[in-house]
N, C-alpha and C. Protein backbone atom coordinates (compact mmCIF):
# COMPACT_ATOMS: atom_id res chain seq x y z
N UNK A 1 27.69 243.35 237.42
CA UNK A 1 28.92 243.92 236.95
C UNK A 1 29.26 245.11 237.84
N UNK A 2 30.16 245.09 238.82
CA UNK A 2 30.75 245.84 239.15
C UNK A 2 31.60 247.02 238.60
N UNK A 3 31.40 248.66 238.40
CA UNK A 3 31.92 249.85 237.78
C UNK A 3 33.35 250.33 238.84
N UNK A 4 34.49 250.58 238.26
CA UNK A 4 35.51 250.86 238.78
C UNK A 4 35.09 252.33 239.31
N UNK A 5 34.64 253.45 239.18
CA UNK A 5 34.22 254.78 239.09
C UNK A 5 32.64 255.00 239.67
N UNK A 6 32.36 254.91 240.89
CA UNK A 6 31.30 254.69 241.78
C UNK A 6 30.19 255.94 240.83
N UNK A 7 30.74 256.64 240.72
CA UNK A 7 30.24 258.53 239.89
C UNK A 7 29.58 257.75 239.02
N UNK A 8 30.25 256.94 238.11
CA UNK A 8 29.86 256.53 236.62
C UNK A 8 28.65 255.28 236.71
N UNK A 9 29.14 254.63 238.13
CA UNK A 9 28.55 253.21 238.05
C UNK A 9 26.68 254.07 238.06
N UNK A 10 26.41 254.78 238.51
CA UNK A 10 25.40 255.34 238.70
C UNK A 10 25.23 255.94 237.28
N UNK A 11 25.51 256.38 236.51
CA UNK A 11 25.09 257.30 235.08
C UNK A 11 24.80 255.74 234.59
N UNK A 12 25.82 254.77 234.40
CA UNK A 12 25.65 253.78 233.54
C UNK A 12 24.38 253.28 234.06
N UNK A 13 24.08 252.49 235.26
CA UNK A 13 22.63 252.18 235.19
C UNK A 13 21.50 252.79 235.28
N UNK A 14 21.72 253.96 235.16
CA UNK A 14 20.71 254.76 234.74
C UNK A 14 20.46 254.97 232.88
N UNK A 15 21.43 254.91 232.60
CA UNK A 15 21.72 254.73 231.03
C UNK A 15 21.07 253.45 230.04
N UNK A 16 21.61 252.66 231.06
CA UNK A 16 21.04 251.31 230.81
C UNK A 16 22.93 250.36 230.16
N UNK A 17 23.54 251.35 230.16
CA UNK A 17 24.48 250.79 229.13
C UNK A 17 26.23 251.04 229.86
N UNK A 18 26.90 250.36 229.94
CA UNK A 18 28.17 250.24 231.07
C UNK A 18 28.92 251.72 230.56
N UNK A 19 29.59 252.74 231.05
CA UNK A 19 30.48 253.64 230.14
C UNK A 19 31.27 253.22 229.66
N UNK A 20 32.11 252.32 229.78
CA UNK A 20 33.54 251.60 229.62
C UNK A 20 33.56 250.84 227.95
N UNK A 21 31.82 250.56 228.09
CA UNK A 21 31.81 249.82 226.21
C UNK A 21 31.87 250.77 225.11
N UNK A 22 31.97 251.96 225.47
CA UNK A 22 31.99 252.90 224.18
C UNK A 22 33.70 253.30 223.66
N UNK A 23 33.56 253.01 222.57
CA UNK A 23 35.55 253.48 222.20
C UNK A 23 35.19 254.42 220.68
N UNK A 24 36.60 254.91 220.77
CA UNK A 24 36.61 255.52 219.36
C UNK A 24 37.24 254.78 218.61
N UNK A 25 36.46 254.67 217.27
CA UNK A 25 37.11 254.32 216.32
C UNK A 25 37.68 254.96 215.48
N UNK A 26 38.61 254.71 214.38
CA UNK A 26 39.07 255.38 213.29
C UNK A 26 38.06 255.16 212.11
N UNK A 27 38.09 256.62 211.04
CA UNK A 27 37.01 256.05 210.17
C UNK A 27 37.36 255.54 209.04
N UNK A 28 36.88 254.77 208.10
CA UNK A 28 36.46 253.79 207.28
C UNK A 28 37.94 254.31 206.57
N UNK A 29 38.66 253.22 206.18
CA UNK A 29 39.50 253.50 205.13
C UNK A 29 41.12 254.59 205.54
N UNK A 30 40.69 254.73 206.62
CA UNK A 30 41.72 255.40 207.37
C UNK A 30 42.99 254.65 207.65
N UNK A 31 44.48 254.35 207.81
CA UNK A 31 45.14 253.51 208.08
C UNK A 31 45.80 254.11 210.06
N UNK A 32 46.54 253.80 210.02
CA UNK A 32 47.07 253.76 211.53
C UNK A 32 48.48 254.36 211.29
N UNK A 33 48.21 255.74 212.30
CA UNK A 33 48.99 257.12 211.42
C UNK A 33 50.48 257.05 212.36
N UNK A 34 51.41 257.37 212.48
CA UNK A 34 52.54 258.06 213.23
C UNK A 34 53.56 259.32 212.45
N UNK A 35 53.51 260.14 212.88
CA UNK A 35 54.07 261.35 213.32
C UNK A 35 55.44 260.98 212.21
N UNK A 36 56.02 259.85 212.33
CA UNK A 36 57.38 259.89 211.86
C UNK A 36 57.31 259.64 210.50
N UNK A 37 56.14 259.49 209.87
CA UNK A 37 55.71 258.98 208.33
C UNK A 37 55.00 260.10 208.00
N UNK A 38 54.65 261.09 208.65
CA UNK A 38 54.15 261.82 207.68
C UNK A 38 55.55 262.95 206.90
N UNK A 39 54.73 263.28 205.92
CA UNK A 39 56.54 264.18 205.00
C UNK A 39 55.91 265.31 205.30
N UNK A 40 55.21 265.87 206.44
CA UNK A 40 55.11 267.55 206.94
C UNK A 40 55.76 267.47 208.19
N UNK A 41 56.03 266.21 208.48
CA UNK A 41 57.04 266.21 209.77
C UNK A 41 58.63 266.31 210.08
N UNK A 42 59.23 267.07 210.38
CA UNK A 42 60.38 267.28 210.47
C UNK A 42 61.30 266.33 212.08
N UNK A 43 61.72 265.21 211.74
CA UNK A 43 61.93 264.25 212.34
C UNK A 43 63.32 264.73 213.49
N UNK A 44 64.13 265.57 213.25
CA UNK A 44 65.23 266.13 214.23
C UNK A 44 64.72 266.43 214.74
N UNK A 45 63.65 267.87 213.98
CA UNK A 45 63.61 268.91 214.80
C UNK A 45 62.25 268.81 216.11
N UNK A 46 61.73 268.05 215.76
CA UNK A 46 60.52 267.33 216.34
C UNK A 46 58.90 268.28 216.02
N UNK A 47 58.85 269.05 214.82
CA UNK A 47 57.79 270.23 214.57
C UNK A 47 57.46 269.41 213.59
N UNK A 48 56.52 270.37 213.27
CA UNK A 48 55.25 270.22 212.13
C UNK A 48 56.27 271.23 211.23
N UNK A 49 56.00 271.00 209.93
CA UNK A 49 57.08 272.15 208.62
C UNK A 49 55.37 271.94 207.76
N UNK A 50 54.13 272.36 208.20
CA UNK A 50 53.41 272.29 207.38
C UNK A 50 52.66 273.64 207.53
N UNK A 51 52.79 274.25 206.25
CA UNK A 51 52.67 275.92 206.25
C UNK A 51 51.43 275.96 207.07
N UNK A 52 50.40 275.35 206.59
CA UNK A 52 48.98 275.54 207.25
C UNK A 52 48.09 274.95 208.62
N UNK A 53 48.75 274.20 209.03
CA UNK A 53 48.60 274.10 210.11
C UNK A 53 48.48 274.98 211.26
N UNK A 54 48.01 275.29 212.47
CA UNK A 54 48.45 275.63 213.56
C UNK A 54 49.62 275.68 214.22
N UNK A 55 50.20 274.36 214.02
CA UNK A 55 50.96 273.79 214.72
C UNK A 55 52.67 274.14 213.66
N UNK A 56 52.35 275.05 212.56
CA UNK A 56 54.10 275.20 211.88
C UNK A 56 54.83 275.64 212.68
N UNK A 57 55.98 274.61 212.83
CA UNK A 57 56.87 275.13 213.22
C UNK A 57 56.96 275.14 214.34
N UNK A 58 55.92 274.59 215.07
CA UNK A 58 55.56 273.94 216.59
C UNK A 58 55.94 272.47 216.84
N UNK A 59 55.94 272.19 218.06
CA UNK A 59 56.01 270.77 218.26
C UNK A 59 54.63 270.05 217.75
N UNK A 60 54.67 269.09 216.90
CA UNK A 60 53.66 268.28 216.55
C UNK A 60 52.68 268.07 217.20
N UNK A 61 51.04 267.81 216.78
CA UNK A 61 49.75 268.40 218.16
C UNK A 61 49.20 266.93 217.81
N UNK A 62 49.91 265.81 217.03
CA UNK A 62 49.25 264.76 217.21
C UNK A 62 48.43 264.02 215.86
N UNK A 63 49.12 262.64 214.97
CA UNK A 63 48.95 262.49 213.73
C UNK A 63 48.05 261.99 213.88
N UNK A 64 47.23 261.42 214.56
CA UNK A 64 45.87 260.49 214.82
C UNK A 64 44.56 261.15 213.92
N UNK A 65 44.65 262.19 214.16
CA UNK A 65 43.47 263.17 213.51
C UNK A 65 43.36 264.41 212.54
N UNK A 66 45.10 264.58 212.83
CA UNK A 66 45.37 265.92 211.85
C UNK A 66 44.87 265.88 210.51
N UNK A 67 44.43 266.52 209.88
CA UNK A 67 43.72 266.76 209.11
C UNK A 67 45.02 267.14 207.65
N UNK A 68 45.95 267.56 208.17
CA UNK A 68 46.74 267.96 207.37
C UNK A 68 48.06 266.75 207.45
N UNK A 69 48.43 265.93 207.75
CA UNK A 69 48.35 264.05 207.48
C UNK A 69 48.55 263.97 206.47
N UNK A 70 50.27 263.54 206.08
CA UNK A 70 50.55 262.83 204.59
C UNK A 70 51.83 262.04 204.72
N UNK A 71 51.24 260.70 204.36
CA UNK A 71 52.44 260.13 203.54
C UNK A 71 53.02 260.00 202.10
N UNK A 72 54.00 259.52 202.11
CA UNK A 72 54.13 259.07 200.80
C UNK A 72 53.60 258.40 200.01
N UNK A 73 52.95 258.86 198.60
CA UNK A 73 52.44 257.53 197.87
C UNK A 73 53.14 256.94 197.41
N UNK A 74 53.27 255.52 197.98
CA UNK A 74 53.96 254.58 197.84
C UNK A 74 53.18 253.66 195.97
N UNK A 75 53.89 253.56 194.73
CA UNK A 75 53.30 252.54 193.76
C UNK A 75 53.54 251.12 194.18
N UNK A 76 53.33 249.98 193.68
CA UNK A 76 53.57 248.55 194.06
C UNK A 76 53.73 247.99 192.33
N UNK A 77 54.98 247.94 192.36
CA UNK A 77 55.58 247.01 190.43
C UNK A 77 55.38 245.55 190.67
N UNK A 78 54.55 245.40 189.50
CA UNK A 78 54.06 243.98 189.92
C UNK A 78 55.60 243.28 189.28
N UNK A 79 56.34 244.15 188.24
CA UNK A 79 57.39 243.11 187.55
C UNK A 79 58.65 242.46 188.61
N UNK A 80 58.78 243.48 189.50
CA UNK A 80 60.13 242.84 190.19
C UNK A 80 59.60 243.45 191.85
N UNK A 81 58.22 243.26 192.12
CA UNK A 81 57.75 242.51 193.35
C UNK A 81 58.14 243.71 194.38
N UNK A 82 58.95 244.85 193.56
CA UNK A 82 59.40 246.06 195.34
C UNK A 82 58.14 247.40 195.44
N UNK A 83 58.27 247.88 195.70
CA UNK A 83 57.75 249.12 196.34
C UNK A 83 58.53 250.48 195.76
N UNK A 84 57.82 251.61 195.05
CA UNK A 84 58.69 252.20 194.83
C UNK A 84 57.76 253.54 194.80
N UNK A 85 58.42 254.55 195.62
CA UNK A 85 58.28 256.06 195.85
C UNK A 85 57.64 256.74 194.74
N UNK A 86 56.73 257.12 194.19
CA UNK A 86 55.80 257.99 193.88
C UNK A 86 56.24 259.45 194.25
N UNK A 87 56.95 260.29 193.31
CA UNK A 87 57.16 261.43 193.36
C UNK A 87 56.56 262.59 193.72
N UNK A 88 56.30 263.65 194.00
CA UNK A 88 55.25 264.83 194.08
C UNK A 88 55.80 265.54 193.13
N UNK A 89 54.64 265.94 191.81
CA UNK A 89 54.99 266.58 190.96
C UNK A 89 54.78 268.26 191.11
N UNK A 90 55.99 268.53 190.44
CA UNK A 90 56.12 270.38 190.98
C UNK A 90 56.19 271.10 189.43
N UNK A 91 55.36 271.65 189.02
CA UNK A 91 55.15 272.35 187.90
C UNK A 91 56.35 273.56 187.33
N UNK A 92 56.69 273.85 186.78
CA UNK A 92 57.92 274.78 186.15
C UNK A 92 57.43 275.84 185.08
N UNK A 93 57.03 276.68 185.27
CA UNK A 93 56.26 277.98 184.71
C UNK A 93 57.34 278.90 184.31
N UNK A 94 57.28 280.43 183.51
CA UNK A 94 57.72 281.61 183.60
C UNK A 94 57.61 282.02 184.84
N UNK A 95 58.57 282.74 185.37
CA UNK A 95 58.45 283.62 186.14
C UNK A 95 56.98 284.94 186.48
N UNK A 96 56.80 285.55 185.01
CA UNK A 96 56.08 286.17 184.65
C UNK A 96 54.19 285.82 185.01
N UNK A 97 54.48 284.83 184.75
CA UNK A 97 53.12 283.89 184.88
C UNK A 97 53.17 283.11 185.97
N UNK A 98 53.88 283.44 187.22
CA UNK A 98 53.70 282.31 188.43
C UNK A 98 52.73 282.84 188.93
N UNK A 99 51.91 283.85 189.27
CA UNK A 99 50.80 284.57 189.80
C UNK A 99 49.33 283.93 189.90
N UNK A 100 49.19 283.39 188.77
CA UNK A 100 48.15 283.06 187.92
C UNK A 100 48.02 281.20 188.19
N UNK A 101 47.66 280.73 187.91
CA UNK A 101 47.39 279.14 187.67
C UNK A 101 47.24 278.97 186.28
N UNK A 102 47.79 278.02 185.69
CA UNK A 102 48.04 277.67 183.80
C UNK A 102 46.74 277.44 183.62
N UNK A 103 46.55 276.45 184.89
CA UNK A 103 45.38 275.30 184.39
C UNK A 103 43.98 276.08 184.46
N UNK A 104 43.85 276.60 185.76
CA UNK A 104 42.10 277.37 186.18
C UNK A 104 42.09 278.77 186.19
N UNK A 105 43.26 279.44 185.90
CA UNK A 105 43.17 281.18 185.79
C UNK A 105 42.96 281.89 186.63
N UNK A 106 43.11 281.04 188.33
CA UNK A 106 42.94 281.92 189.57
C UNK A 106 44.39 281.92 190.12
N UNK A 107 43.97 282.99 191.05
CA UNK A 107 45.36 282.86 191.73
C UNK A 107 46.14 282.09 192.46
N UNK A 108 47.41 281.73 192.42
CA UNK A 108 47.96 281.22 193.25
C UNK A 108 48.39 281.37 194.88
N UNK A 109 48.53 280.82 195.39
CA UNK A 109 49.30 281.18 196.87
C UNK A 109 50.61 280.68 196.97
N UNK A 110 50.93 281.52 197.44
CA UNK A 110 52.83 281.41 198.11
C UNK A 110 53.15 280.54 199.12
N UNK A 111 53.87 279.56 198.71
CA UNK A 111 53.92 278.14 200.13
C UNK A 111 55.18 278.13 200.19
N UNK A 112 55.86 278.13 200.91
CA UNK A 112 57.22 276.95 201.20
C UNK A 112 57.23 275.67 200.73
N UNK A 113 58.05 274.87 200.21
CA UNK A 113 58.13 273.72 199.65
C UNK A 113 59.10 273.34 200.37
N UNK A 114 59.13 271.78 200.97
CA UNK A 114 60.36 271.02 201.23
C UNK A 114 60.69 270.35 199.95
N UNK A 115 62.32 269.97 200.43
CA UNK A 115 62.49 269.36 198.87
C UNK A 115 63.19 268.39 199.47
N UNK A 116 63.64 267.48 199.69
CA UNK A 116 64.88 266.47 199.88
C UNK A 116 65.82 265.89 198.82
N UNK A 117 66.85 266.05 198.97
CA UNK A 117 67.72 265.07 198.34
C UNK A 117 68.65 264.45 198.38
N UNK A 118 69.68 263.78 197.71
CA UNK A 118 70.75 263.05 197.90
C UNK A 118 71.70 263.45 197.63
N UNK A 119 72.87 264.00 198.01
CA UNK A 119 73.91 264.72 197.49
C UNK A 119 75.41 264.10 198.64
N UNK A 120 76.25 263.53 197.85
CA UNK A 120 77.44 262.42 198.71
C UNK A 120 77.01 261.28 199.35
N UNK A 121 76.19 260.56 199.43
CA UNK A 121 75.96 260.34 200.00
C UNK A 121 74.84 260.20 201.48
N UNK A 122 74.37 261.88 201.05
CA UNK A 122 73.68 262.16 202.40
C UNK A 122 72.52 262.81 202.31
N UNK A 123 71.51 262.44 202.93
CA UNK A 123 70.11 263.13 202.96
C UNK A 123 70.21 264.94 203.07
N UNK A 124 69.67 265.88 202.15
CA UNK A 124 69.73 267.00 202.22
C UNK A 124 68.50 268.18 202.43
N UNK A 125 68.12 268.83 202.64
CA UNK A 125 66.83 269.91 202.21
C UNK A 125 66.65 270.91 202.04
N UNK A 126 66.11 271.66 201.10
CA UNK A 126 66.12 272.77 201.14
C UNK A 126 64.29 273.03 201.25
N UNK A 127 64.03 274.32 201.75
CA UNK A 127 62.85 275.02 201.35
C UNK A 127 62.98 275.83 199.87
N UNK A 128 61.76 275.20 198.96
CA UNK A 128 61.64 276.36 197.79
C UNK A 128 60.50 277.18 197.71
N UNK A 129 60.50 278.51 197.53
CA UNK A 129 59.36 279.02 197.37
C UNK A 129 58.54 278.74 195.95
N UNK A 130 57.37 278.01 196.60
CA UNK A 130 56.51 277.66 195.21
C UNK A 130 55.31 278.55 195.67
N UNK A 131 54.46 278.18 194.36
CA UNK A 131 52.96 278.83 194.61
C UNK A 131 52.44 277.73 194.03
N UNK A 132 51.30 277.32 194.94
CA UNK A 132 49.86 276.45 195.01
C UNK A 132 48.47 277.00 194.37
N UNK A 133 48.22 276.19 193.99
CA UNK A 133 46.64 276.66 193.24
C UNK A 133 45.87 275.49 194.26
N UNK A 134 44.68 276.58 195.03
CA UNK A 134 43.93 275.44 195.56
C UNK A 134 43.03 274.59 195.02
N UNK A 135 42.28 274.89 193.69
CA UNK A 135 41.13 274.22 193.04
C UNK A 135 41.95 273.12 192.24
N UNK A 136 43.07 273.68 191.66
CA UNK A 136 43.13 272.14 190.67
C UNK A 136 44.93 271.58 192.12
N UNK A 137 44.71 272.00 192.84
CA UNK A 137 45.41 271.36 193.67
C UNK A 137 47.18 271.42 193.11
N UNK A 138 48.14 272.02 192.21
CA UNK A 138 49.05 271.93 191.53
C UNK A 138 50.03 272.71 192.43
N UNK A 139 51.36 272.38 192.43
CA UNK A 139 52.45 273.51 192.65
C UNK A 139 53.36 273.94 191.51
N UNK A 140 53.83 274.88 191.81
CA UNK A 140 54.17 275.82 190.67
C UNK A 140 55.92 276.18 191.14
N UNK A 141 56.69 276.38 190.27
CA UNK A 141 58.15 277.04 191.00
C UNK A 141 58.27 277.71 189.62
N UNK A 142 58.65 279.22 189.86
CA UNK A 142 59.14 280.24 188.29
C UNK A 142 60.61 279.13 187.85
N UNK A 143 60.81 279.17 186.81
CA UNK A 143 61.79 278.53 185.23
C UNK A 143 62.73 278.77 186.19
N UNK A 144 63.30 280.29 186.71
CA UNK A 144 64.49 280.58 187.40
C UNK A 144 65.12 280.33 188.62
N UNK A 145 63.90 279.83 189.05
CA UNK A 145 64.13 279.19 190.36
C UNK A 145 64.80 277.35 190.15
N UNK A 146 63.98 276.92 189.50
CA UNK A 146 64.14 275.68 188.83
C UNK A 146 65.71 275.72 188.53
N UNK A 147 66.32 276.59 187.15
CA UNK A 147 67.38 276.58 186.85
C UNK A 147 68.72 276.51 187.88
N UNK A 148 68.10 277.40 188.93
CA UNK A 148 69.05 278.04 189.79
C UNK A 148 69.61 276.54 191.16
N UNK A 149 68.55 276.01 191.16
CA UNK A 149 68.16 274.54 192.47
C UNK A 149 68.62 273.59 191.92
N UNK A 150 68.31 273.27 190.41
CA UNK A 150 68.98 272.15 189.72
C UNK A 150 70.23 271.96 188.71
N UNK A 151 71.10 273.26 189.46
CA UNK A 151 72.46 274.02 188.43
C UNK A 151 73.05 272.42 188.40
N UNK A 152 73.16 271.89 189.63
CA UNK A 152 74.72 271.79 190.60
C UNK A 152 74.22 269.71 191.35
N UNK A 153 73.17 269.70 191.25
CA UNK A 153 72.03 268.58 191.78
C UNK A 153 71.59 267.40 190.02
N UNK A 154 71.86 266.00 190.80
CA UNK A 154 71.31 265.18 190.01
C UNK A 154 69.74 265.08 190.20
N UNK A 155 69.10 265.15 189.06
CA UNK A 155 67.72 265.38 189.23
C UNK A 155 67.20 263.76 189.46
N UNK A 156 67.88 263.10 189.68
CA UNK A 156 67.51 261.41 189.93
C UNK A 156 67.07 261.41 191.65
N UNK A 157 68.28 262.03 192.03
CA UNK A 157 68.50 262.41 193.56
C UNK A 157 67.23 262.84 194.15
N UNK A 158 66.45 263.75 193.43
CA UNK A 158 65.69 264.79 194.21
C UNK A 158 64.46 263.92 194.42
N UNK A 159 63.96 264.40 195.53
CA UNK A 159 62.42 263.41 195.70
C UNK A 159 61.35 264.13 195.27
N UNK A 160 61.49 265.42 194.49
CA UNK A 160 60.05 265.89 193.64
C UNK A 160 60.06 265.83 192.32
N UNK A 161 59.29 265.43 191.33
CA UNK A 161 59.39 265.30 189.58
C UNK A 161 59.15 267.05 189.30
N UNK A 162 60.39 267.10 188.79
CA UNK A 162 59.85 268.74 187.57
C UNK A 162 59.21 269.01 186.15
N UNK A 163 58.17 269.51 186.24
CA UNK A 163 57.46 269.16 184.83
C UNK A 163 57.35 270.39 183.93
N UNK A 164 58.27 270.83 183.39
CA UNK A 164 57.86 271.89 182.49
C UNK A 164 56.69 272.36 182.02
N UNK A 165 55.97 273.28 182.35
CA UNK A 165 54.62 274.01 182.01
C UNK A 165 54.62 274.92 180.79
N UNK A 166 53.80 274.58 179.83
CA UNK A 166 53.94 275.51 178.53
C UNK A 166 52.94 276.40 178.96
N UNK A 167 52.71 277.47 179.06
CA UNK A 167 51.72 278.79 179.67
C UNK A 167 51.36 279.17 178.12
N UNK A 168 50.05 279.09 177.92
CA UNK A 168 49.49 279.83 177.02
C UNK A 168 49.09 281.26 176.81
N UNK A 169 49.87 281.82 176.14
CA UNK A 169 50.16 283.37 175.70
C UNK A 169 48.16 284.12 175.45
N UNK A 170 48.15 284.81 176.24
CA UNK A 170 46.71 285.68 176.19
C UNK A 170 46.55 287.00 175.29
């Protein structure tokens, strides 16, 4: 067997083993990623919109491995055979109590939220400021914020579910 790379042809038989047979694989359960499916990708603008990354607000560093990598969860209705969008649920608290987490009693962090929706006709977005709890994984938006985003907006439209949070009084 002849080595294209005279340098290498020498490591390999010394190796015992050709360089050329080794590849990377993807691991177990992983699917086959692109840049234009993930929803931290901002498709005009050609950046990453994902607070934690390196790369916010940068040109995209590459979906193959990013760690921070999301699509949509897609459900599958067995009754009428389509595919249908799986919401991201966004929690609706007091104002008073956005600090805190309902569920685990630690603090929250302050994220940007994309939101998309449908309004005439036409794809729209806004950023909302929510707060994240990292242990039970939840987002949070204060009552007033909520009120204020969904004055004027069909809540059918929007691509996140709002779930009213009852906060238990201490």
């Amino acid at each position: 067997m002849k080595q294209s790379d005279p340098a290498m042809n020498g490591l390999s038989q010394r190796m015992g083993t050709p360089s050329h047979l080794e590849y990377l694989h993807m691991k177990e359960n992983d699917t086959k990623r692109h840049k234009s499916r993930c929803i931290e990708y901002d498709n005009k603008k050609d950046i990453c919109m994902c607070t934690d990354s390196a790369n916010y607000l940068l040109k995209c560093g590459g979906s193959s491995h990013c760690k921070y990598y999301r699509e949509e969860t897609l459900i599958k209705n067995d009754d009428t055979e389509s595919t249908i969008k799986k919401k991201p649920v966004i929690k609706v608290i007091p104002k008073n109590d956005i600090k805190l987490c309902p569920v685990c009693k630690i603090g929250t962090k302050k994220e940007s939220l994309i939101v998309n929706y449908l309004e005439n006709g036409k794809n729209k977005r806004n950023l909302l400021t929510s707060y994240h709890c990292e242990v039970c994984k939840s987002s949070y938006i204060p009552d007033s914020l909520y009120r204020t985003y969904t004055a004027h907006k069909d809540k059918n439209n929007i691509d996140v579910e709002f779930v009213m949070e009852q906060v238990a009084q201490q």
